[in-house]
Protein backbone atom coordinates (compact mmCIF):
# COMPACT_ATOMS: atom_id res chain seq x y z
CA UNK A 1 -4.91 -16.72 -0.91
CA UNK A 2 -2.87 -13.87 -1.62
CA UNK A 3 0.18 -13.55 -3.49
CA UNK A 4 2.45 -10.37 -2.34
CA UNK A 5 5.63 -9.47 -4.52
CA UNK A 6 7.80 -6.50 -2.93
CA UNK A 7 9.52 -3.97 -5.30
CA UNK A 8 10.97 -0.81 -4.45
CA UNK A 9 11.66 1.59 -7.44
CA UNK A 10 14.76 4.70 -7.00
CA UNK A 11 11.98 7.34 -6.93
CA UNK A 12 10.36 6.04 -3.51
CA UNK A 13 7.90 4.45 -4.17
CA UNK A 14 6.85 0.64 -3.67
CA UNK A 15 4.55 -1.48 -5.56
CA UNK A 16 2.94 -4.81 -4.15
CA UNK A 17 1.62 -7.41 -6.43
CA UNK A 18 -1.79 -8.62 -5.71
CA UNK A 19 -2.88 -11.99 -7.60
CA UNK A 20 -6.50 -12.12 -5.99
CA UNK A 21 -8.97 -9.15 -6.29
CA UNK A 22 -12.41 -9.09 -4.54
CA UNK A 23 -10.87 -10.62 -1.33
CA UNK A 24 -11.50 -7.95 2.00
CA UNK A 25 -8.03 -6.62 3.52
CA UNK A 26 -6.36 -4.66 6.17
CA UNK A 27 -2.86 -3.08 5.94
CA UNK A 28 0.01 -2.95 7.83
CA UNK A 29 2.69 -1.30 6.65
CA UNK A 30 6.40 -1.29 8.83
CA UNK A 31 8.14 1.89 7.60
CA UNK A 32 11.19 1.12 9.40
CA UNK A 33 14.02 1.45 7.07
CA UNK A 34 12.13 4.98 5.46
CA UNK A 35 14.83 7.67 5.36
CA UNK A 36 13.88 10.63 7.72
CA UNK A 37 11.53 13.00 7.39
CA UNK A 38 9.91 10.20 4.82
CA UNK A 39 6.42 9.02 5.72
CA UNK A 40 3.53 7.20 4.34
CA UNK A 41 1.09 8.91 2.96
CA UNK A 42 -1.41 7.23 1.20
CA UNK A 43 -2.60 3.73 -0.45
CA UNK A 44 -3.58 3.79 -4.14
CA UNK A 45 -5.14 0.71 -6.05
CA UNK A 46 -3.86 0.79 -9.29
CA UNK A 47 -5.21 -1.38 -12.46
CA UNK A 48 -2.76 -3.61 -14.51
CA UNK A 49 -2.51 -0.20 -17.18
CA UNK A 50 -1.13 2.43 -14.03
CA UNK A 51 -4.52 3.90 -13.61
CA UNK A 52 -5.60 4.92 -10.04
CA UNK A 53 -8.46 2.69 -9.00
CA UNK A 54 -8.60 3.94 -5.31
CA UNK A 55 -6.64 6.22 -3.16
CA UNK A 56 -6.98 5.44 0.79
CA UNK A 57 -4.80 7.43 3.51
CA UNK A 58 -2.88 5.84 6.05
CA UNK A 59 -2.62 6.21 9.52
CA UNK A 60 0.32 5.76 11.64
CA UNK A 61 0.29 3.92 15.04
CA UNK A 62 0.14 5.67 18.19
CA UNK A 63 2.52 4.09 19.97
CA UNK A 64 4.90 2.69 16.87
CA UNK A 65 5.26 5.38 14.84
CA UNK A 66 7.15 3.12 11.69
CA UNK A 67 3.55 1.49 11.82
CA UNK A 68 0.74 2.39 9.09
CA UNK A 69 -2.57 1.10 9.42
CA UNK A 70 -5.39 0.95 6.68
CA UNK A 71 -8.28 -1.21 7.94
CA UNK A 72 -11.38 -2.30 6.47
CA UNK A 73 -10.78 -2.32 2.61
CA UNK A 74 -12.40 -4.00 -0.04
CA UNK A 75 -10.62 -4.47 -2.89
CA UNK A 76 -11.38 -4.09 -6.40
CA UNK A 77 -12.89 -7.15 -8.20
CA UNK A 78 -10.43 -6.95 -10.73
CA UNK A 79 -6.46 -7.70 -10.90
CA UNK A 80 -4.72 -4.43 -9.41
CA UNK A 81 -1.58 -3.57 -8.03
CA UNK A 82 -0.67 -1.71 -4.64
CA UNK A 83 0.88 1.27 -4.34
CA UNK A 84 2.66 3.03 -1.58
CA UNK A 85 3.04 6.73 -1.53
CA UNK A 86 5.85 7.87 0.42
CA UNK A 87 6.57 11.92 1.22
């Protein structure tokens, strides 16, 4: 099981607490509220000490553009935090 804890810092950017590594996810991300032009750019896994683990892009839906997709990830095997790059 996966524990998720949304926080959104004044520079744009959003890091997600994740309190299980080594467990396969996808990610959906709903970019709603994002102030135009902002998008999602990319994904980074980041250890407990800020350093970059893993950068993935994103991909936004087809038909619901607010919608990023990243499929197919495995995550680290050790305690890391998720962060979401915004433009």
């Amino acid at each position: 099981m996966c524990l998720l804890c949304p926080v959104a810092t004044s520079s744009g950017e959003i890091y997600v607490c994740v309190c299980e590594p080594g467990i396969p996810v996808s990610l959906l991300l709903n970019a709603t509220g994002l102030e135009l032009p902002g998008r999602i750019s990319r994904v980074e896994f980041i250890d407990l000490h800020g350093d970059v683990l893993t950068e993935i892009p994103t991909q936004f839906h087809d038909t619901r553009p607010a919608l990023y997709n990243v499929s197919n990830i495995v995550t680290p095997t050790e305690f890391f935090y998720i962060k979401v790059c915004i433009l």
